[in-house]
Structures are given as C-alpha cells and as structure tokens.
Protein backbone atom coordinates (compact mmCIF):
# COMPACT_ATOMS: atom_id res chain seq x y z
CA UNK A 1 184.43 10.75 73.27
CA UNK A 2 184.42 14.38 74.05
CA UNK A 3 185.72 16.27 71.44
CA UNK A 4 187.22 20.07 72.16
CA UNK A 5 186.11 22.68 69.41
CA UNK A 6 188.03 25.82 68.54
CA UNK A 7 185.05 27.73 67.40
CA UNK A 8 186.01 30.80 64.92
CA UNK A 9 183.56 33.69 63.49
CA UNK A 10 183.81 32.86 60.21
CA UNK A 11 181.19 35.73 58.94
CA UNK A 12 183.54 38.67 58.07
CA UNK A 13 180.66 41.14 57.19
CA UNK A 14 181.53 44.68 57.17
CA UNK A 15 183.56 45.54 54.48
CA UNK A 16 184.25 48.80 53.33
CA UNK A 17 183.67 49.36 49.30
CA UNK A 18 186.99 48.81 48.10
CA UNK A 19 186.63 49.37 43.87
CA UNK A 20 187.78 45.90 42.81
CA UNK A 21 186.02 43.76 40.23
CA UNK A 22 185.90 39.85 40.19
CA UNK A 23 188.76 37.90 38.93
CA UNK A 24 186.67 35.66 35.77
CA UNK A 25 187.98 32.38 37.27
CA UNK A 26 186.38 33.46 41.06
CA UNK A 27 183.22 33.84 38.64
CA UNK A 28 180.16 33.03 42.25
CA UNK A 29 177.63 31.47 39.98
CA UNK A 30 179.68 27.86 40.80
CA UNK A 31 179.36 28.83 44.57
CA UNK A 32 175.59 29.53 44.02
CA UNK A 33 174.99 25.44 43.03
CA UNK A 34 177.11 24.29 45.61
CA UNK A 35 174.91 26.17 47.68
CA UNK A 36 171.64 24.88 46.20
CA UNK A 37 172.24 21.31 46.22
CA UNK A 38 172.87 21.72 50.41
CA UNK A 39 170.03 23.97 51.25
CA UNK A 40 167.03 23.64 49.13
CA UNK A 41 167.89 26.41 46.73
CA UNK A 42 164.41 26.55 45.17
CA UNK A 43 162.37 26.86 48.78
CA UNK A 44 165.40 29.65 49.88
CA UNK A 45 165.17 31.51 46.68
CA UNK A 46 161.83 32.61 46.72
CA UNK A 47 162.31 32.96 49.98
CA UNK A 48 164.98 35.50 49.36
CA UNK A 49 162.49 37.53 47.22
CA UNK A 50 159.15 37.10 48.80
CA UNK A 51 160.14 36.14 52.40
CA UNK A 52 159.53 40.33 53.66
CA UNK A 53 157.71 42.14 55.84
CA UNK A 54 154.40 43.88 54.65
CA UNK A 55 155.99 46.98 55.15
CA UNK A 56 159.21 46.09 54.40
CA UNK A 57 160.24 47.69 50.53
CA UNK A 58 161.96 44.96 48.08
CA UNK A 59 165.91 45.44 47.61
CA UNK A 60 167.15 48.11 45.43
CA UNK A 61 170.54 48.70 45.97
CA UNK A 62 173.86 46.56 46.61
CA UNK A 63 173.29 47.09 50.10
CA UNK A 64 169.65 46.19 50.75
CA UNK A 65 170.59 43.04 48.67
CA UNK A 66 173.28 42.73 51.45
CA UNK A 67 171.34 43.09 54.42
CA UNK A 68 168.83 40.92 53.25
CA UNK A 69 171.78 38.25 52.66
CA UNK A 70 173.04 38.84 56.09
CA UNK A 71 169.67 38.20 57.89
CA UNK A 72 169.17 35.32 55.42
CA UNK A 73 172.86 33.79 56.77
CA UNK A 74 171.94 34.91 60.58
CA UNK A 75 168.84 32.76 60.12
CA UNK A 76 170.85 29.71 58.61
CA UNK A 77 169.28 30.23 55.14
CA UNK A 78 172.88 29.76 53.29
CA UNK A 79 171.29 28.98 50.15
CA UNK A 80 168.82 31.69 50.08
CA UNK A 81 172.08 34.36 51.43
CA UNK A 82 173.70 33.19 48.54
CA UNK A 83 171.18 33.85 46.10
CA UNK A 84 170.93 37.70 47.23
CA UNK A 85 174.68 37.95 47.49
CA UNK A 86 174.70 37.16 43.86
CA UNK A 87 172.24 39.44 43.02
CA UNK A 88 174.11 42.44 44.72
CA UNK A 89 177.18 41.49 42.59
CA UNK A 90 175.35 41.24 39.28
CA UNK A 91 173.88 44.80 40.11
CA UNK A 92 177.42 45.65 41.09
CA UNK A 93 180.72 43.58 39.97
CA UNK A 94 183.12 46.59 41.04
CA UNK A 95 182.06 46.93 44.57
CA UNK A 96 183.85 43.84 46.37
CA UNK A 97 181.50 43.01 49.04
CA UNK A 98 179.36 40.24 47.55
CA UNK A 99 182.31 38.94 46.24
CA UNK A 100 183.24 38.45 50.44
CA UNK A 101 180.31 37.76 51.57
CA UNK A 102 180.24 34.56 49.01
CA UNK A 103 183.84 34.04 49.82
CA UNK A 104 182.73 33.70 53.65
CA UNK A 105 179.94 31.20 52.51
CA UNK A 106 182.66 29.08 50.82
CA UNK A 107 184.45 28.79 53.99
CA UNK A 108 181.36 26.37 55.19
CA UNK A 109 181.55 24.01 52.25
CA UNK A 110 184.76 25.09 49.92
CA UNK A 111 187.62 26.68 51.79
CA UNK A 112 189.82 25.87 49.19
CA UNK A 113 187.75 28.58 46.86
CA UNK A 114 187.29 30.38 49.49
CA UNK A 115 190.81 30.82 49.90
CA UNK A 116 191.48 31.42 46.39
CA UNK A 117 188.76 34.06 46.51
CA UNK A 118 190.48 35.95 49.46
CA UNK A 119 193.56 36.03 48.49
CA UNK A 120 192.36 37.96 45.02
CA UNK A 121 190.84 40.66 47.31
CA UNK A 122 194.29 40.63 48.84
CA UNK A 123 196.27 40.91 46.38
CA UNK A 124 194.15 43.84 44.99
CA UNK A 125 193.49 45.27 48.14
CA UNK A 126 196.40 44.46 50.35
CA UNK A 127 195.43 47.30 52.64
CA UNK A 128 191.92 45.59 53.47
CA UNK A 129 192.05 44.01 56.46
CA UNK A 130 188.42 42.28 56.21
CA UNK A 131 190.41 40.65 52.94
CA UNK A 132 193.50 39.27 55.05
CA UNK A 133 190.99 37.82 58.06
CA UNK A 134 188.89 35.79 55.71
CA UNK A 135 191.90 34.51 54.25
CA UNK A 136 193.54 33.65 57.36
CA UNK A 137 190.17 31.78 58.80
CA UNK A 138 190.17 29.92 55.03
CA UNK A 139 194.11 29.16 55.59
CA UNK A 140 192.96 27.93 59.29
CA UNK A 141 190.29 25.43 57.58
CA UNK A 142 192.94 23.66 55.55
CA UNK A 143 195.08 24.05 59.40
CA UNK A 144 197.81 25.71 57.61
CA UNK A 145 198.90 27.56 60.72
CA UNK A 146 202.06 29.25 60.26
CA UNK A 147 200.53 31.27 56.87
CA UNK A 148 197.36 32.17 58.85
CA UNK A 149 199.31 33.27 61.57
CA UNK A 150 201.33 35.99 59.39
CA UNK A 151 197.95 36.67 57.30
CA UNK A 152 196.20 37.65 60.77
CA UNK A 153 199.17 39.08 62.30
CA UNK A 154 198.92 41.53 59.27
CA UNK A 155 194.98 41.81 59.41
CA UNK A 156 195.23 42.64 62.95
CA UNK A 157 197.98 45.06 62.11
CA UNK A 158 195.67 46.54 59.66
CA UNK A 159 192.22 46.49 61.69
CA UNK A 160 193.05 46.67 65.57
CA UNK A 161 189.46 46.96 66.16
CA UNK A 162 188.39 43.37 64.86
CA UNK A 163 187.32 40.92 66.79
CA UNK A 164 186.71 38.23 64.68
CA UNK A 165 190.71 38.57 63.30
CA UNK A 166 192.36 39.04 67.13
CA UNK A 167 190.14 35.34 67.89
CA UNK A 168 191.39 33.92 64.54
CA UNK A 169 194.99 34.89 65.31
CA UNK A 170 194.19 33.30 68.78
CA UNK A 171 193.56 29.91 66.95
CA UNK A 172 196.50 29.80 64.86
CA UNK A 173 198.73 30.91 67.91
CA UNK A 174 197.45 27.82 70.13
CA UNK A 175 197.94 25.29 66.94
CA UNK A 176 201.25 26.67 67.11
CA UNK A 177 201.96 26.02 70.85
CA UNK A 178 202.12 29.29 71.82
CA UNK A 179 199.08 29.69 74.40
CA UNK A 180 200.19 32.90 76.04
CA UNK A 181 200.23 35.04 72.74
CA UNK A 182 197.11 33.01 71.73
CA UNK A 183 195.54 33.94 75.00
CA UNK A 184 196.28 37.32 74.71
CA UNK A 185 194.59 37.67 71.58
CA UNK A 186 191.32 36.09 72.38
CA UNK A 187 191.18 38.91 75.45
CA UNK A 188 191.91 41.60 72.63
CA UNK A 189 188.95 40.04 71.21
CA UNK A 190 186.63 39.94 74.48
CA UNK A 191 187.29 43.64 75.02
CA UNK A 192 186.84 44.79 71.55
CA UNK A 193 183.22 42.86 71.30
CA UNK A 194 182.41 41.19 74.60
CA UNK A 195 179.75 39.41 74.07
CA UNK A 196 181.64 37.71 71.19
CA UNK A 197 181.02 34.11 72.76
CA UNK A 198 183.68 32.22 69.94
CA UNK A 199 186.50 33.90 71.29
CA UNK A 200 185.29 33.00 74.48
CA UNK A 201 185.22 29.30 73.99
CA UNK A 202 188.77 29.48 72.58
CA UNK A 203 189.76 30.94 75.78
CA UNK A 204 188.37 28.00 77.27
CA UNK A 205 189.65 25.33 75.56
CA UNK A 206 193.25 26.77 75.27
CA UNK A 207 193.15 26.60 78.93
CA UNK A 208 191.54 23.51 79.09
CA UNK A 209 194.32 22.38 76.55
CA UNK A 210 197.09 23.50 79.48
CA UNK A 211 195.00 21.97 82.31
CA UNK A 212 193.98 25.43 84.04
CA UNK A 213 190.36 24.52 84.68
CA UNK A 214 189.10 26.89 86.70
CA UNK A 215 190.28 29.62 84.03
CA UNK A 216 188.60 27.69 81.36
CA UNK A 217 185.70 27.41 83.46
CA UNK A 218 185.42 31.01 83.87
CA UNK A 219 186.01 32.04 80.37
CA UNK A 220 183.44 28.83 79.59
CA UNK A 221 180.48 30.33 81.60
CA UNK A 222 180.73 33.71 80.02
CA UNK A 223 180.84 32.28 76.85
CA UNK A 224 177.34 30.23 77.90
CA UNK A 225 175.79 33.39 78.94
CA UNK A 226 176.40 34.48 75.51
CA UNK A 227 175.45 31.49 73.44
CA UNK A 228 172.65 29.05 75.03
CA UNK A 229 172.08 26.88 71.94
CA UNK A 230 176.15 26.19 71.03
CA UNK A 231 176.72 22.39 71.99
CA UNK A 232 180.72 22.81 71.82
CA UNK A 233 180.44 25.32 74.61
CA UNK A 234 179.05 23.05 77.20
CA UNK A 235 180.80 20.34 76.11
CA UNK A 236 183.67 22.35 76.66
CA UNK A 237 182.11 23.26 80.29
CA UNK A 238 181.16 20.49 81.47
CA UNK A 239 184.80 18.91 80.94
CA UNK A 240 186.07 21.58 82.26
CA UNK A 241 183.36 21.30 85.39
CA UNK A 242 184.33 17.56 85.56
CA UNK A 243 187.62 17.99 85.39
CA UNK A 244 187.43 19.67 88.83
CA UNK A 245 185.53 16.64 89.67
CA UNK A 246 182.47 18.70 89.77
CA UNK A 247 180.24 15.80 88.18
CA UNK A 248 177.04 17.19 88.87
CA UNK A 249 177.55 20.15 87.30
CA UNK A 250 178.91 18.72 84.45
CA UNK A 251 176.14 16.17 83.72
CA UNK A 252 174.17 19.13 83.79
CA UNK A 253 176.47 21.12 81.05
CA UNK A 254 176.74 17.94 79.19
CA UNK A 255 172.23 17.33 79.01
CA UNK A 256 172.59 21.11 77.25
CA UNK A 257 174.83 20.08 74.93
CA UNK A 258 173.56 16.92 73.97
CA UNK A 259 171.21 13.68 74.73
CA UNK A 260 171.53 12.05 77.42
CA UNK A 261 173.04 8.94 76.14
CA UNK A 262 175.88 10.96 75.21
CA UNK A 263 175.55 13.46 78.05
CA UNK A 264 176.34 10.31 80.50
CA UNK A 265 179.12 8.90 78.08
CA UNK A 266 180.88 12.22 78.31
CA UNK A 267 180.58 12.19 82.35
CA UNK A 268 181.98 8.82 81.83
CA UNK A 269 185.05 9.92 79.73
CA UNK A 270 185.73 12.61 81.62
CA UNK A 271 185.94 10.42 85.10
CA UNK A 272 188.21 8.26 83.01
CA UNK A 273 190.53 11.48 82.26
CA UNK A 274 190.84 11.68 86.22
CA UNK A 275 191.43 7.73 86.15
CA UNK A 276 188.42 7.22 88.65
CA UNK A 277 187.88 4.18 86.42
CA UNK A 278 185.40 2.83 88.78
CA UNK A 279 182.62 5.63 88.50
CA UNK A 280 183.61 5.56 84.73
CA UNK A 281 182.09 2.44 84.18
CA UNK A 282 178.72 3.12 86.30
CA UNK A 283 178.19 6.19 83.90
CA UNK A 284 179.26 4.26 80.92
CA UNK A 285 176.81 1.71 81.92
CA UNK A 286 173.75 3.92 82.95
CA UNK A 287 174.29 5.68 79.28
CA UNK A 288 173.80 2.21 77.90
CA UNK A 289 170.49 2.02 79.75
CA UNK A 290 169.86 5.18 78.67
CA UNK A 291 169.16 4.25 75.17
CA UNK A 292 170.37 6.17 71.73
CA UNK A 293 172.38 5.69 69.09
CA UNK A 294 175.91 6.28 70.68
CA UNK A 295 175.24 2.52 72.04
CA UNK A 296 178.56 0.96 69.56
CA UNK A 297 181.08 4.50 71.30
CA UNK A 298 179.53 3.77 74.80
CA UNK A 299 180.56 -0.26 74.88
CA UNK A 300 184.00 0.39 73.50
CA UNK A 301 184.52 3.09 76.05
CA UNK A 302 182.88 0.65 78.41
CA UNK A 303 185.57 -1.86 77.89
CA UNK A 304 188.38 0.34 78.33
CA UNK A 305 187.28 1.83 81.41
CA UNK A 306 186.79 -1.95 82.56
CA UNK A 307 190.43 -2.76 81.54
CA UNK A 308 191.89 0.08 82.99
CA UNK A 309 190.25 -0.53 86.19
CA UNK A 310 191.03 -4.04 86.40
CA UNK A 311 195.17 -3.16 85.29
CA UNK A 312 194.39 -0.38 88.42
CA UNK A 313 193.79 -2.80 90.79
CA UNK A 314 190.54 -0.79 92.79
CA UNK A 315 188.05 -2.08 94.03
C-alpha cells in the first residue's frame, strides 16, 4: 500500500552563539553511543579525523569542528557528525551550537531527548528561534500537534526568514485539519528557500490529502526537480499522476521510487482508489510475476481488488 509522507527538514543548522552551557542531565556523551551502535562508530570516527582533503587543515575551532559535522551529516555519516559535534562542545560547553546540532541528531533515533534537549535551549534562550523549531519538529515526532503548532507559531514569530520552521508549522497545521493555513505556510517556505524540496512534498500531499490533484501534482514535480533520489516524492507523484488516471506516468514515478514489484502494486492500489477494480487486479497480478519480496502485500491486495470487483458487478 502506498503510504503518503509528510517529509520535514529536521537539520536546524545555523544557530547563532547564544552563551548557554549544557544542562548536566542533557550531558551528549549518551547520544554519542546511541549513535555508535547505528552507524559503525569506530569506521566514522576516524573518519571524522582523518577523512580530509590533502590540503584541507585539521579542525581548530568550534566551528571547523562544526562544519566538518555538517558535511559528515550531509553525507549520512551520523555517527561520525556526532563524534565532531562532541568534540566542538568539549572545546566549548558555553557556546550552544553542538549542543543543537546533537539535539537535531536525536530527532532521528531519540526525539524524546531530543525534545528534552530543546526545550533547555528554550527555556534559556526563549528568544532563539532555531531553539523553538527544533522543538516543535521533536514535539511533531511524538505527533503532539497542538504544542508544536504554538512552539512554531512562536519560532516563526521569532525567525520570519526560516524555512525549515514555516514547513514545520505547515505539518502541524494539516494534522490539525486546517489545510489552508498549512498551505500557506509551506508557500512562505517555497519563497523563502525555493529549492527547499520538503516543503514541497508537503504541499503535495496536503493537497493530495483534499483530493486537488493537479495542485499536488504541480507542487510534486517541483519538488522532483529538486530531489531525484527521495522515494516519498514520487510515490507521492505518481498517486497523484494516477489519481488523474494518468497510469503511465505514474508507473513511471512509481519505478523511481521503488522496484518494480512494488512500483506495479502501487499502480494497482491506486486504480483501486478510482474503483477501476478490473485493471487493479491485472497490475496486482503482473507485480506478482514480477518477482520481489512484496509477494505476501501484493496477494492480499490481490484478493481485495478481486472481491471488490466481483461485489461491483463489471465485467
């Protein structure tokens, strides 16, 4: 089954030196294990120290320890960001930015920490409004929507020119049935950063969520442009694409988003969505042939698209 994702920034970078040292009980060194059991730690760590440019000098300040985090995280190397994120704090504990950058790795694996770890920086800070937008996206992980949506209201309030918070606020908004508002914000988001491809695809699926495909197909594309390797985007498309009844197209978003076992169980779903139960089944069927591991999710959608098109009477 196709599943719709909301998909948030949930790298607040960026934060201006605020002066606040780290509560004992927010102490990162637990975040750092965590860390290591998921992503190799011992590989990422040397990494983290040796993995430079010939040229390139070894970190000597909190912010070269940064940067080097940041491109470690852009690269996927969690483990190895980590480890220089807790460097810059132990050459540092005042300045508050490794303390957010680990909070923003927690919001992968512990939101709950993560959450307490923002809202120390907002308590102490409560004019930051990098401190209020990684709380709200660690409130929006545990889908408490109503808190997130005054947290981001107030981060917004604080920061009009971030992105990532106007396309957080967008989130909450939806979950809270109010897609206008939430629409609103996602554009605030598009104008500030446009080729910020998450708000995008939550501009997509909230209009997907209201049945306005051809919006959510528009907002879906741009997104695409922006992110070719995202699977939730084209799945997002190509329901959006089939939705229209534009099946060709769709298989096609579907293949970039997945195999094409599921790729052809997804253009089966979808024709089931518009109840044309009959070419359901054929594409439920060819992604049997097709072969994977989906084979279990393809025969139980197989059998209701077979019930509902017997119950439908067409031929």
């Amino acid at each position: 089954m196709i599943r719709l994702y909301l998909a948030m920034g949930l790298l607040v970078l960026g934060l201006h030196p605020l002066g606040c040292a780290l509560l004992p009980q927010d102490d990162p060194r637990a975040a750092l294990q965590q860390a290591a059991e998921a992503q190799e730690i011992r590989k990422q760590r040397l990494r983290a120290e040796a993995d430079f440019a010939p040229d390139e000098p070894k970190p000597q300040t909190v912010e070269d320890r940064l940067r080097k985090g940041d491109a470690l995280r852009r690269d996927g190397a969690y483990a190895a960001a980590m480890w220089a994120y807790l460097q810059a704090y132990e050459m540092d504990r005042d300045d508050p930015g490794p303390t957010s950058r680990m909070a923003s790795l927690h919001l992968m694996v512990e939101p709950d920490r993560a959450e307490s770890i923002f809202r120390a920086l907002v308590e102490t800070h409560p004019e930051s409004g990098a401190a209020h937008t990684g709380l709200g996206l660690a409130l929006i992980a545990r889908q408490d929507w109503v808190e997130a949506r005054e947290v981001l209201t107030r981060a917004v309030r604080i920061n009009p020119r971030s992105a990532v918070a106007f396309s957080a606020l967008g989130v909450a908004l939806d979950r809270l049935d109010q897609p206008i508002k939430a629409r609103e914000a996602y554009l605030r988001a598009t104008a500030l950063k446009p080729e910020y491809y998450e708000a995008l695809n939550n501009l997509g699926v909230s209009y997907l969520t209201t049945e306005e495909f051809e919006a959510a197909e528009k907002a879906l594309r741009k997104a695409s442009v922006h992110q070719t390797r995202d699977p939730a985007v084209f799945n997002n498309l190509g329901l959006a694409l089939g939705r229209m009844e534009r099946y060709g197209a769709a298989l096609d978003a579907f293949q970039r988003a997945g195999s094409e076992q599921v790729a052809l169980n997804n253009l089966g779903y979808v024709c089931f969505l518009n109840r044309d139960y009959k070419r359901a089944v054929a594409e439920y069927e060819r992604a049997l042939l097709a072969g994977g591991d989906q084979k279990l999710l393809v025969l139980r959608n197989l059998r209701a698209a077979k019930k509902a098109l017997d119950t439908s009477g067409a031929n």
